[in-house]
N, C-alpha and C. Protein backbone atom coordinates (compact mmCIF):
# COMPACT_ATOMS: atom_id res chain seq x y z
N UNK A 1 23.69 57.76 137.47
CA UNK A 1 25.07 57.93 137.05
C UNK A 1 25.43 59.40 137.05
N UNK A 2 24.68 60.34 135.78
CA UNK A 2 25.65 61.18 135.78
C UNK A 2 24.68 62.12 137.09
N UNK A 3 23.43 62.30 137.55
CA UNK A 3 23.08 62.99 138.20
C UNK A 3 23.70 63.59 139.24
N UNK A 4 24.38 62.53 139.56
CA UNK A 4 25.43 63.07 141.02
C UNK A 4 26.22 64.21 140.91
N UNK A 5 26.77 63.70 139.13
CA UNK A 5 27.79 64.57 138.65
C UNK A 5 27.54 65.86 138.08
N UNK A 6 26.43 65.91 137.89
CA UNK A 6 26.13 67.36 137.40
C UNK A 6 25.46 68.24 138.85
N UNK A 7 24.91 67.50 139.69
CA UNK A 7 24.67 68.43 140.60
C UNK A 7 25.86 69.00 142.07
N UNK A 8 27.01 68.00 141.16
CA UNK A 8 28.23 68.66 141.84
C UNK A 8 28.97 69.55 140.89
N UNK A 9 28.27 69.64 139.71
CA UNK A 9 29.02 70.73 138.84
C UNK A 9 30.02 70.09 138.49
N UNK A 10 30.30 68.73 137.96
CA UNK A 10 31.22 68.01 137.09
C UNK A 10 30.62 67.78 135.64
N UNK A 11 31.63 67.70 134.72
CA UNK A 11 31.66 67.37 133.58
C UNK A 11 31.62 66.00 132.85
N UNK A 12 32.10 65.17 133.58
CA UNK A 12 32.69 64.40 132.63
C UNK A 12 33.00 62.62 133.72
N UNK A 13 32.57 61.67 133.21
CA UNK A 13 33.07 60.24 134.11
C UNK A 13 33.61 59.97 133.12
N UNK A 14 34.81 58.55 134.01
CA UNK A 14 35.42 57.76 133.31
C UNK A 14 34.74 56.18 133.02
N UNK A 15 34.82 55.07 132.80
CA UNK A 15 34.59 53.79 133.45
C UNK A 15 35.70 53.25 132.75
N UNK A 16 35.93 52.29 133.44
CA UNK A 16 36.87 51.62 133.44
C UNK A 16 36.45 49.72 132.71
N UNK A 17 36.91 49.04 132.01
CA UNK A 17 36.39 47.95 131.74
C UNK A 17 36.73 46.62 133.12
N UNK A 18 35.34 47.00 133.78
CA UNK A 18 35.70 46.42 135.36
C UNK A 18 34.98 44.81 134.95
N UNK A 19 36.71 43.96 135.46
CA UNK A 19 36.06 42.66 135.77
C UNK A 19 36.70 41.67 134.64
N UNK A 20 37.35 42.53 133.21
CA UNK A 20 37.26 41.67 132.19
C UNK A 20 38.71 41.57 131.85
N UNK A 21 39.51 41.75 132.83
CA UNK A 21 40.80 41.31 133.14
C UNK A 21 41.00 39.87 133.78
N UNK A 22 41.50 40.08 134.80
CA UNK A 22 42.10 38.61 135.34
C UNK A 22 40.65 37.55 135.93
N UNK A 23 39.53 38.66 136.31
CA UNK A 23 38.44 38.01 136.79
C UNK A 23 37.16 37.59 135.25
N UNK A 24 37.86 37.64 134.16
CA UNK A 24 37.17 36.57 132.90
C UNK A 24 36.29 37.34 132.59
N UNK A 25 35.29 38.34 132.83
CA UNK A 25 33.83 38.80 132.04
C UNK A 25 34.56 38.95 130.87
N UNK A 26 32.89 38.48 129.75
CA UNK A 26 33.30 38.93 128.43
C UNK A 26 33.82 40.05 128.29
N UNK A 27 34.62 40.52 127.15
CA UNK A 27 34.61 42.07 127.13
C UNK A 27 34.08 42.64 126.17
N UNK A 28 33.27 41.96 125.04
CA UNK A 28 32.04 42.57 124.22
C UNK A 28 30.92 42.38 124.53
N UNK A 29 30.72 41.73 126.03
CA UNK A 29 29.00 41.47 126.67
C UNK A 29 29.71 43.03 127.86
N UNK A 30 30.35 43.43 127.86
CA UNK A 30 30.97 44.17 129.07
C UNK A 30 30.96 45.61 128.40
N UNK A 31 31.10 45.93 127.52
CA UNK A 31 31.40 46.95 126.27
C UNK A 31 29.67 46.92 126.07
N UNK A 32 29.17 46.29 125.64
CA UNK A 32 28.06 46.30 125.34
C UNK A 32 26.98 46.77 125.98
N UNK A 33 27.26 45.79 127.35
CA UNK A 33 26.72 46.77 128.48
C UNK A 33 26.88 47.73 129.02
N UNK A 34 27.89 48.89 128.86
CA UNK A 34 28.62 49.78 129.36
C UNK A 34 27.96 50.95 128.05
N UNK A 35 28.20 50.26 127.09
CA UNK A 35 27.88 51.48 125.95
C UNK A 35 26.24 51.61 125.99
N UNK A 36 25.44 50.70 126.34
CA UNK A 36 23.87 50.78 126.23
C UNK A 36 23.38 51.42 127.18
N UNK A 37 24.00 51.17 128.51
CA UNK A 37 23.49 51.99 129.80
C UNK A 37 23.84 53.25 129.54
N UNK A 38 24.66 53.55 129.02
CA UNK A 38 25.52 54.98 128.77
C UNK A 38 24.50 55.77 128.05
N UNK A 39 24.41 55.33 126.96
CA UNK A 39 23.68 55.77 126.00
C UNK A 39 22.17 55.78 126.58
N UNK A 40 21.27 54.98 127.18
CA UNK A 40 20.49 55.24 128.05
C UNK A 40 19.98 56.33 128.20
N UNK A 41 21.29 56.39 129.25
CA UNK A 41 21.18 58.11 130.53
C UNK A 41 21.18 58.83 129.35
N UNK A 42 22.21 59.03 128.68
CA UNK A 42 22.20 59.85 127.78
C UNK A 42 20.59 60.88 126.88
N UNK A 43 20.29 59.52 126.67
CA UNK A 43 19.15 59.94 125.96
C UNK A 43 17.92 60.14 126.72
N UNK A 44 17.96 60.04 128.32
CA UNK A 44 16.75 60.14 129.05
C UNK A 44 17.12 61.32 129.98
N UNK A 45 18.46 62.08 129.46
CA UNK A 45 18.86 63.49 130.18
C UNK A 45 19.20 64.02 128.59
N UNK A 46 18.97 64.71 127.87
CA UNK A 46 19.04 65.08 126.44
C UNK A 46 19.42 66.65 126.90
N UNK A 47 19.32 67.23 127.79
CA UNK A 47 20.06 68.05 127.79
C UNK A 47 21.61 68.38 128.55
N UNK A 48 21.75 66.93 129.59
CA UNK A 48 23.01 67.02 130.05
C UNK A 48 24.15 66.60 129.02
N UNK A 49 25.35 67.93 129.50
CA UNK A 49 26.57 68.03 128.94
C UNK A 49 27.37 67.23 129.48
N UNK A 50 27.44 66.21 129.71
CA UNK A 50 28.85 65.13 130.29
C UNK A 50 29.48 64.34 129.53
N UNK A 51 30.71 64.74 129.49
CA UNK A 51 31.82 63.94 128.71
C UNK A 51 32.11 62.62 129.32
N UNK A 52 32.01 61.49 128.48
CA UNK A 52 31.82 59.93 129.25
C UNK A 52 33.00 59.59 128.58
N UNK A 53 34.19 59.00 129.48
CA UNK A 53 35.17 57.95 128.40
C UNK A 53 35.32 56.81 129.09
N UNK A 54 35.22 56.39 128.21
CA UNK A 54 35.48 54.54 128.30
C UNK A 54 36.97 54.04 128.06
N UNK A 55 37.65 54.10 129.65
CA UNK A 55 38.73 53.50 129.92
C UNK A 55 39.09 52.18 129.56
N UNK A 56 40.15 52.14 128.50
CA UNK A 56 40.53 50.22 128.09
C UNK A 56 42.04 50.03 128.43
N UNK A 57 42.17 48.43 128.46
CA UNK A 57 43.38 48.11 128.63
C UNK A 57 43.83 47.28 128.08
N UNK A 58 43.38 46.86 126.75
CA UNK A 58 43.94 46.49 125.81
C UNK A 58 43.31 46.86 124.50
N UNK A 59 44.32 47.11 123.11
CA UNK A 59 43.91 47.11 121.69
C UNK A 59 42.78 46.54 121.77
N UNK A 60 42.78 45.29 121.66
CA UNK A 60 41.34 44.42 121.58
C UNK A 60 39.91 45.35 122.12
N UNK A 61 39.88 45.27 123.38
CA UNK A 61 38.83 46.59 124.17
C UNK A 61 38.67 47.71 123.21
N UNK A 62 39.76 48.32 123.23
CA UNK A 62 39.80 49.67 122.14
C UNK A 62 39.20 49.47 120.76
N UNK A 63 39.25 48.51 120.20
CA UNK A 63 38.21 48.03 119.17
C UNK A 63 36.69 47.89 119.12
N UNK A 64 36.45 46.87 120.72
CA UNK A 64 35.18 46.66 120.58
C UNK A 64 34.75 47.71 120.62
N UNK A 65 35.25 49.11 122.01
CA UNK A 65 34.10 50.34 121.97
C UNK A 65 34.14 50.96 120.50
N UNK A 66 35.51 51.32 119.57
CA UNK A 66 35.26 52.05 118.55
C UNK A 66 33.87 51.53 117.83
N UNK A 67 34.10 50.06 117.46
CA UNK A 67 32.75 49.73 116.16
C UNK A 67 31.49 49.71 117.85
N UNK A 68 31.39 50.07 118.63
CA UNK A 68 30.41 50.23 119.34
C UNK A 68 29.61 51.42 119.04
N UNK A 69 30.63 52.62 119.43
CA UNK A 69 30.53 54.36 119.47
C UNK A 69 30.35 54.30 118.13
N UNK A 70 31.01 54.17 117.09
CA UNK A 70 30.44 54.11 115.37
C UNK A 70 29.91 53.90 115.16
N UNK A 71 28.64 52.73 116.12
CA UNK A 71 27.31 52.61 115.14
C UNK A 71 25.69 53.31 115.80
């Protein structure tokens, strides 16, 4: 994920909640998976600086990541 991005001298990805619109994926098995892989990289690059945001498109979404990122 972010390797690409730091060896192009970027900061920061977006993701987007892909799939859990009109094509049905859960969106707290989708969130879930999105925040664990994240967190992952994260912790198996402990010194990369990349700003990650998690693009939503609805309130609902915007909920699951908050109590996600909060715990």
């Amino acid at each position: 994920m972010g390797g690409c991005l730091l060896r192009r001298g970027l900061g920061g990805i977006a993701f987007c909640c892909i799939s859990t619109g009109v094509f049905g994926f859960p969106r707290d098995e989708a969130a879930h998976i999105a925040v664990r892989t994240v967190r992952a990289w994260l912790d198996a690059h402990p010194s990369a600086c990349l700003r990650v945001i998690f693009n939503v498109f609805f309130d609902e979404d915007a909920a699951i990541y908050r109590h996600l990122l909060s715990a």
